[in-house]
Protein backbone atom coordinates (compact mmCIF):
# COMPACT_ATOMS: atom_id res chain seq x y z
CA UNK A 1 -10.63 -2.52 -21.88
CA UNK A 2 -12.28 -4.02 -18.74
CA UNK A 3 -10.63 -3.87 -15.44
CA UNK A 4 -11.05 -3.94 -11.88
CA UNK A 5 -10.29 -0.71 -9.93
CA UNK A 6 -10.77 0.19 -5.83
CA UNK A 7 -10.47 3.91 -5.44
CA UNK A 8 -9.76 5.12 -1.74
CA UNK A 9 -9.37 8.36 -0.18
CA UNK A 10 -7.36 8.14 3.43
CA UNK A 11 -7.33 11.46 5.52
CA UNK A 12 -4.06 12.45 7.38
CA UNK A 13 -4.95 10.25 10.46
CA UNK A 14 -4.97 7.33 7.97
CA UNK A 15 -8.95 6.86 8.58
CA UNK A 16 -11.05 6.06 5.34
CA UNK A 17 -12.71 8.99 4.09
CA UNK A 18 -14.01 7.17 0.80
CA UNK A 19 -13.91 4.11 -1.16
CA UNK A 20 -15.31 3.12 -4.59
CA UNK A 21 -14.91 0.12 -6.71
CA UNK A 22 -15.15 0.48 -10.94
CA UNK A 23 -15.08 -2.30 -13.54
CA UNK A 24 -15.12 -5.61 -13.53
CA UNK A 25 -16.82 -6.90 -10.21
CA UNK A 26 -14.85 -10.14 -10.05
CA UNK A 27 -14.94 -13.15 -6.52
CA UNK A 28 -11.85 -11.18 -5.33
CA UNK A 29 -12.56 -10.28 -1.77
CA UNK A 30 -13.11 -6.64 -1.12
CA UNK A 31 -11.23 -6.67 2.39
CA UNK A 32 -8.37 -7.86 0.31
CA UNK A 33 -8.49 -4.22 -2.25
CA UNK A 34 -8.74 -2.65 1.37
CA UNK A 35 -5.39 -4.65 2.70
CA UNK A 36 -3.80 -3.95 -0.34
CA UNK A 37 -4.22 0.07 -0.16
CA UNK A 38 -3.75 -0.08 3.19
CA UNK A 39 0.08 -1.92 3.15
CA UNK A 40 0.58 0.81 0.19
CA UNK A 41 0.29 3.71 2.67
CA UNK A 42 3.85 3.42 4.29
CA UNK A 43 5.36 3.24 0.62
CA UNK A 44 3.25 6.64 0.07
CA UNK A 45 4.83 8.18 3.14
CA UNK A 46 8.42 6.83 2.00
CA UNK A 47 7.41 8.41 -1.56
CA UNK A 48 6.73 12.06 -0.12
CA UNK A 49 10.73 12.20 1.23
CA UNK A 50 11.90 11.62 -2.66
CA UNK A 51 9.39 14.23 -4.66
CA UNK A 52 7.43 16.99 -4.01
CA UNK A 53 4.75 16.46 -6.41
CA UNK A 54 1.51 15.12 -5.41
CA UNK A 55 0.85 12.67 -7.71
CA UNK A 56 3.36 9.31 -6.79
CA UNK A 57 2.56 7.09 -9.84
CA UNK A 58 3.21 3.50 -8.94
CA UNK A 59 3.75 2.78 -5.37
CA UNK A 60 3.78 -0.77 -4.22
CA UNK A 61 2.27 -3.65 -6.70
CA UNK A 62 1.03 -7.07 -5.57
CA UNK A 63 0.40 -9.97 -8.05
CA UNK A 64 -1.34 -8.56 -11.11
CA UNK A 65 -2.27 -5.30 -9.34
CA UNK A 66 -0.38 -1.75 -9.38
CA UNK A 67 -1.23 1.16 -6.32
CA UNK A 68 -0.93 4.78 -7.43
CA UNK A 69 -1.32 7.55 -5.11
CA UNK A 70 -1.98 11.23 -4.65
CA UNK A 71 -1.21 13.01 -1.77
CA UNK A 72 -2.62 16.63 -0.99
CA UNK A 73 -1.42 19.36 0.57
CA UNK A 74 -3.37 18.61 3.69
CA UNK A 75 -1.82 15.20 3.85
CA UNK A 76 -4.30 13.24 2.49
CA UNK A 77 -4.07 10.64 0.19
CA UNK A 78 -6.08 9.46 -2.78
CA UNK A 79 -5.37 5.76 -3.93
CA UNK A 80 -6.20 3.45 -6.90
CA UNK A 81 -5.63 -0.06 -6.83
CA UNK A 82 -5.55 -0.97 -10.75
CA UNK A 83 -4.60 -3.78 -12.92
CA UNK A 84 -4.00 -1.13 -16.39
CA UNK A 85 -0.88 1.18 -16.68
CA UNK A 86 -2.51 3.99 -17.57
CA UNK A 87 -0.39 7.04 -15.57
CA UNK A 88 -1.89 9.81 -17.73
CA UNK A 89 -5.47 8.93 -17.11
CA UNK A 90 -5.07 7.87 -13.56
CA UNK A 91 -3.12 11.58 -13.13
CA UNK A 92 -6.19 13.35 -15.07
CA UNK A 93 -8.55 11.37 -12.64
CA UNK A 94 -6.86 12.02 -9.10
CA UNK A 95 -6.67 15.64 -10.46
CA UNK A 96 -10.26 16.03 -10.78
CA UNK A 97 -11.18 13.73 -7.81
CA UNK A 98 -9.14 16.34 -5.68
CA UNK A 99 -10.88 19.41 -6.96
CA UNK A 100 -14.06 17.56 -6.33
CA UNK A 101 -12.60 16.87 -2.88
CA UNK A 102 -11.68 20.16 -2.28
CA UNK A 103 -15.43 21.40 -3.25
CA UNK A 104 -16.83 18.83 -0.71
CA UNK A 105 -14.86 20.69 1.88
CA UNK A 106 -15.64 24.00 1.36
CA UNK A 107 -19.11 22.68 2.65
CA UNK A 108 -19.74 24.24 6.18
CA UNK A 109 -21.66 20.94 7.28
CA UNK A 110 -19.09 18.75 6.39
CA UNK A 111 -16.75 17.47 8.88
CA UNK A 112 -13.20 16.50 7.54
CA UNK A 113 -12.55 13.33 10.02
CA UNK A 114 -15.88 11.69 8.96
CA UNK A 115 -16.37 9.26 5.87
CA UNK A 116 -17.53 11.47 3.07
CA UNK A 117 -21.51 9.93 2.14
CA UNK A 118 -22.86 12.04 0.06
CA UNK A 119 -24.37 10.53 -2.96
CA UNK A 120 -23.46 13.37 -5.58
CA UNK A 121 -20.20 13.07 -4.14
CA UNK A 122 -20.04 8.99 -5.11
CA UNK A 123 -22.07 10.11 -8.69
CA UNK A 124 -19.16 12.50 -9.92
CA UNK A 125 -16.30 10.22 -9.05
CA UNK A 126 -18.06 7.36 -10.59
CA UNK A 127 -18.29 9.29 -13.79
CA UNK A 128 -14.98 10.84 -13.51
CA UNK A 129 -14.00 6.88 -13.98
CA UNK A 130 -15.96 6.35 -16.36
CA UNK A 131 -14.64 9.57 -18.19
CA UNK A 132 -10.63 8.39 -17.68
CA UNK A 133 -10.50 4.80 -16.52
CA UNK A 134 -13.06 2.73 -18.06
């Protein structure tokens, strides 16, 4: 099945860390996937009062498209705009984006605040999508 997916990771000051699109590359406007995530995040906050699990499932939706989020211990917060239902996948795929997160940390010339450019980085999420969401 072919969808469209934006993938975002938003650090605790709600500054873009990371963003990824998978699928279908349709005329949608990317700012647009950006708004969307973006409008999502108070919903995510609301979210964290009600559960104290990190993964949030469906969040906010807009037209045709759903927002699931997962929000780490340090507050930040992975989101994928999607158009499939898929929790189970999308849950096994913000898992292992987090550990991968988590590894890119660990790296002493990393800085947390800034956007997160490594290319190996962008490789293993892109496969982790392909793995669970496409």
């Amino acid at each position: 099945m072919s969808a469209t997916y934006y993938f975002a990771i938003v650090g605790s000051a709600d500054s873009p860390l990371y963003e990824a699109e998978f699928g279908v590359q349709r005329n949608e406007n990317k700012h647009l996937h950006q708004f969307v995530v973006h409008a999502a995040l108070d919903l995510v906050e609301d979210a964290l009062f009600t559960t104290n699990a990190c993964y949030l499932k469906i969040v906010d939706t807009y037209n045709d498209w759903n927002v699931s989020a997962y929000v780490t211990p340090s507050n930040v917060r992975l989101m994928l705009l999607h158009e499939v239902k898929a929790e189970e996948a999308i849950r096994a795929f913000f898992i292992d984006c987090h550990e991968l997160f988590v590894k890119t940390l660990t790296n002493p010339f990393y800085d947390p605040s800034m956007p997160i450019q490594s290319q190996a980085f962008d490789a293993k999420v892109h496969s982790l999508a392909k793995k669970y969401l496409l």
